[in-house]
C-alpha atoms as a PDB file:
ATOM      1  CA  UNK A   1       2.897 -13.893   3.405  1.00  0.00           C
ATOM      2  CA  UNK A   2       1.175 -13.529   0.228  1.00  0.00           C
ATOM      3  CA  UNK A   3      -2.732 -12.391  -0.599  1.00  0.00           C
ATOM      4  CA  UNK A   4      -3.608 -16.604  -0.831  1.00  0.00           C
ATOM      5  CA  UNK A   5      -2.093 -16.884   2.902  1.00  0.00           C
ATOM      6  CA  UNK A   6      -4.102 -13.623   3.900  1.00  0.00           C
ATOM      7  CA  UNK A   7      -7.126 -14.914   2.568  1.00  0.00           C
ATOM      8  CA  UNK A   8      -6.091 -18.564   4.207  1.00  0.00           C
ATOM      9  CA  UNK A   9      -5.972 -16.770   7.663  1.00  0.00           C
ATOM     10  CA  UNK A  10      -8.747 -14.573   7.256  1.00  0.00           C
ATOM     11  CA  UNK A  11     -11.133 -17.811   6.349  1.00  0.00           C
ATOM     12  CA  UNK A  12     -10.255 -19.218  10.138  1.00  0.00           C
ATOM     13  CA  UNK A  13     -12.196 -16.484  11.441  1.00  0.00           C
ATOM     14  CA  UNK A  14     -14.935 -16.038   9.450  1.00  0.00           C
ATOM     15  CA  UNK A  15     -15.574 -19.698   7.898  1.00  0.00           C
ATOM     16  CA  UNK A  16     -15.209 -19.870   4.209  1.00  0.00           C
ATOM     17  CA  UNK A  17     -11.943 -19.091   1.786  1.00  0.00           C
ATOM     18  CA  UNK A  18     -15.100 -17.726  -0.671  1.00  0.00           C
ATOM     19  CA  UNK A  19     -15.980 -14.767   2.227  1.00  0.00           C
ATOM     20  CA  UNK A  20     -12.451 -14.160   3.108  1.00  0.00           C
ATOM     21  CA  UNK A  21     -11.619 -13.217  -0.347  1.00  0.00           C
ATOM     22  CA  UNK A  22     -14.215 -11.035  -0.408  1.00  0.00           C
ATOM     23  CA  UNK A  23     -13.634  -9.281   2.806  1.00  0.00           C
ATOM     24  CA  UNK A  24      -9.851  -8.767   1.798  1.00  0.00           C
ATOM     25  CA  UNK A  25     -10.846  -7.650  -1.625  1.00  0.00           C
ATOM     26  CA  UNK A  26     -13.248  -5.319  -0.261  1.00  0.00           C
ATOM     27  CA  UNK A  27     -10.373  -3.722   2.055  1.00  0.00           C
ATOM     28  CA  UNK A  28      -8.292  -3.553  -0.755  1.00  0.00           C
ATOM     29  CA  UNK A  29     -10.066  -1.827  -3.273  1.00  0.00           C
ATOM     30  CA  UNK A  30     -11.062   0.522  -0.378  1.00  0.00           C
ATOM     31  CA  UNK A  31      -7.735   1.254   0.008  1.00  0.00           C
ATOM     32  CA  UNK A  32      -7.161   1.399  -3.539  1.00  0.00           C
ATOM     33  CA  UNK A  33     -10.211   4.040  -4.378  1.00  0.00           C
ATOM     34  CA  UNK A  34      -9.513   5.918  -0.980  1.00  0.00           C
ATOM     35  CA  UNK A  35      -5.911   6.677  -2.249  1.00  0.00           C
ATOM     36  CA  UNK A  36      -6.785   7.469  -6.395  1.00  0.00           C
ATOM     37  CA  UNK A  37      -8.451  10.471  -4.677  1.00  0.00           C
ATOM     38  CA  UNK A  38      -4.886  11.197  -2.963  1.00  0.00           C
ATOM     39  CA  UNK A  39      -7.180  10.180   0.321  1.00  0.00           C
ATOM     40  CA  UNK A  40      -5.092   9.064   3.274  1.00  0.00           C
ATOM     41  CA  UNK A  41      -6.671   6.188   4.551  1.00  0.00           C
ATOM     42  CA  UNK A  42      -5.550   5.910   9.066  1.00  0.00           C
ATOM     43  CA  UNK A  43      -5.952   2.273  10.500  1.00  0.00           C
ATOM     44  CA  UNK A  44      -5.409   2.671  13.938  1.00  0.00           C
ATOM     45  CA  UNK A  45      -3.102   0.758  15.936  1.00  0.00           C
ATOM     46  CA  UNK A  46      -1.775  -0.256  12.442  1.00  0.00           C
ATOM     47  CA  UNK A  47      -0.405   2.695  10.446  1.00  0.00           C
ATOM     48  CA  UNK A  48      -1.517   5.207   7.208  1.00  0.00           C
ATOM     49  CA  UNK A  49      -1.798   4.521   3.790  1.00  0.00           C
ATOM     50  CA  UNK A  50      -0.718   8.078   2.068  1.00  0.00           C
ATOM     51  CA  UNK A  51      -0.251   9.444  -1.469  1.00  0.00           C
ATOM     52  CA  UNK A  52       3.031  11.752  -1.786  1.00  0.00           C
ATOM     53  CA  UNK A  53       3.745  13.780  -4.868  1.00  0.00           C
ATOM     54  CA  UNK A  54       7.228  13.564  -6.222  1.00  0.00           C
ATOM     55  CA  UNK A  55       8.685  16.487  -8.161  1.00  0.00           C
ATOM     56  CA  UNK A  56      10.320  16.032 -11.762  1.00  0.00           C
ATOM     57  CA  UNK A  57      13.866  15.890 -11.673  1.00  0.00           C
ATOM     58  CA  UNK A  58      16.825  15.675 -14.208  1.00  0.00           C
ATOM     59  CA  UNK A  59      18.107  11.246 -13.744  1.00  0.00           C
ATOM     60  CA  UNK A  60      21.060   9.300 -15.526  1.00  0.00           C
ATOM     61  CA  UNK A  61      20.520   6.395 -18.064  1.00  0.00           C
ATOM     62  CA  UNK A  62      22.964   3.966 -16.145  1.00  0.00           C
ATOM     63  CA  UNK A  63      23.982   2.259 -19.110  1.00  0.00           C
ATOM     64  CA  UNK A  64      24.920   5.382 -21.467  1.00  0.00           C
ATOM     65  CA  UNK A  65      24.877   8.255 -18.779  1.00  0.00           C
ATOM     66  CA  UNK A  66      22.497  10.027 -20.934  1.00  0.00           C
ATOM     67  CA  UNK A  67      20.543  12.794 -19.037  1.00  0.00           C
ATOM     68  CA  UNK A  68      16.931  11.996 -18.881  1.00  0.00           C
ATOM     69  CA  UNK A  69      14.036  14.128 -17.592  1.00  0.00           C
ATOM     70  CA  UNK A  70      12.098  12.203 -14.726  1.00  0.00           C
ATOM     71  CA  UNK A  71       8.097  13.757 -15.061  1.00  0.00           C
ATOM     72  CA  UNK A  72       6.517  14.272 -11.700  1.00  0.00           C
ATOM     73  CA  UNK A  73       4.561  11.812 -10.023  1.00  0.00           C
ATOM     74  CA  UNK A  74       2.258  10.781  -7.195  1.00  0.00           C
ATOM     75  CA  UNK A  75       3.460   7.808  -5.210  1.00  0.00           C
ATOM     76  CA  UNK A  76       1.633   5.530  -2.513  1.00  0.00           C
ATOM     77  CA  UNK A  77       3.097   5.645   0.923  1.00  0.00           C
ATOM     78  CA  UNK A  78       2.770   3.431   4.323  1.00  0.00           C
ATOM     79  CA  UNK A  79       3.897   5.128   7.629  1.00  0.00           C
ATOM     80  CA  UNK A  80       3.270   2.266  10.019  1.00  0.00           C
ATOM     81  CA  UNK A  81       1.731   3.118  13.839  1.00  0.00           C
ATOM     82  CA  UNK A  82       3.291   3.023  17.586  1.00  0.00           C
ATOM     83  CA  UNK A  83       1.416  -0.330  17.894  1.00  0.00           C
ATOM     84  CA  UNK A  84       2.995  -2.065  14.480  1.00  0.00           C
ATOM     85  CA  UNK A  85       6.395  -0.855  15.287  1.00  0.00           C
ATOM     86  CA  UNK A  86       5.988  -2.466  18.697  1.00  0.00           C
ATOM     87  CA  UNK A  87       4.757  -5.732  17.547  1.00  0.00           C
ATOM     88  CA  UNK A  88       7.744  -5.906  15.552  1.00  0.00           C
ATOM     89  CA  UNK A  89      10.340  -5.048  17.470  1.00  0.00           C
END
């Protein structure tokens, strides 16, 4: 499923593909701001949207096997809930 299916299924339940896209637009810039400002944003019964820092470590060009220095970085993370993982499985 893609963002155009999302919005499809959204605008089933609230009427219009124009106030679906806004309501999943809305959720995802939420999201989006929430976790700029390494906010962890908890959906319950669904799972947490998290920002994890990575430290700076020493990687290998593949092709030459050069050494090159990997800079520190914050990364977005997902850690889904007890009622996800049961859906699923």
């Amino acid at each position: 499923m893609n963002k155009t299916d999302l919005i499809a299924k959204v605008a089933t339940v609230v009427g219009t593909q124009k106030m679906a896209k806004e309501a999943v637009d809305c959720v995802l810039d939420a999201i989006t701001k929430a976790m700029a400002d390494s906010d962890t944003v908890q959906i319950a019964g669904f799972g947490s949207f998290k920002v994890s820092e990575r430290k700076a470590r020493t990687g290998r060009n593949p092709q030459s096997g050069a050494s090159i220095n990997i800079p520190a970085r914050k990364v977005p993370k997902f850690i889904a809930g007890k009622a996800l993982k049961d859906a699923v499985n």
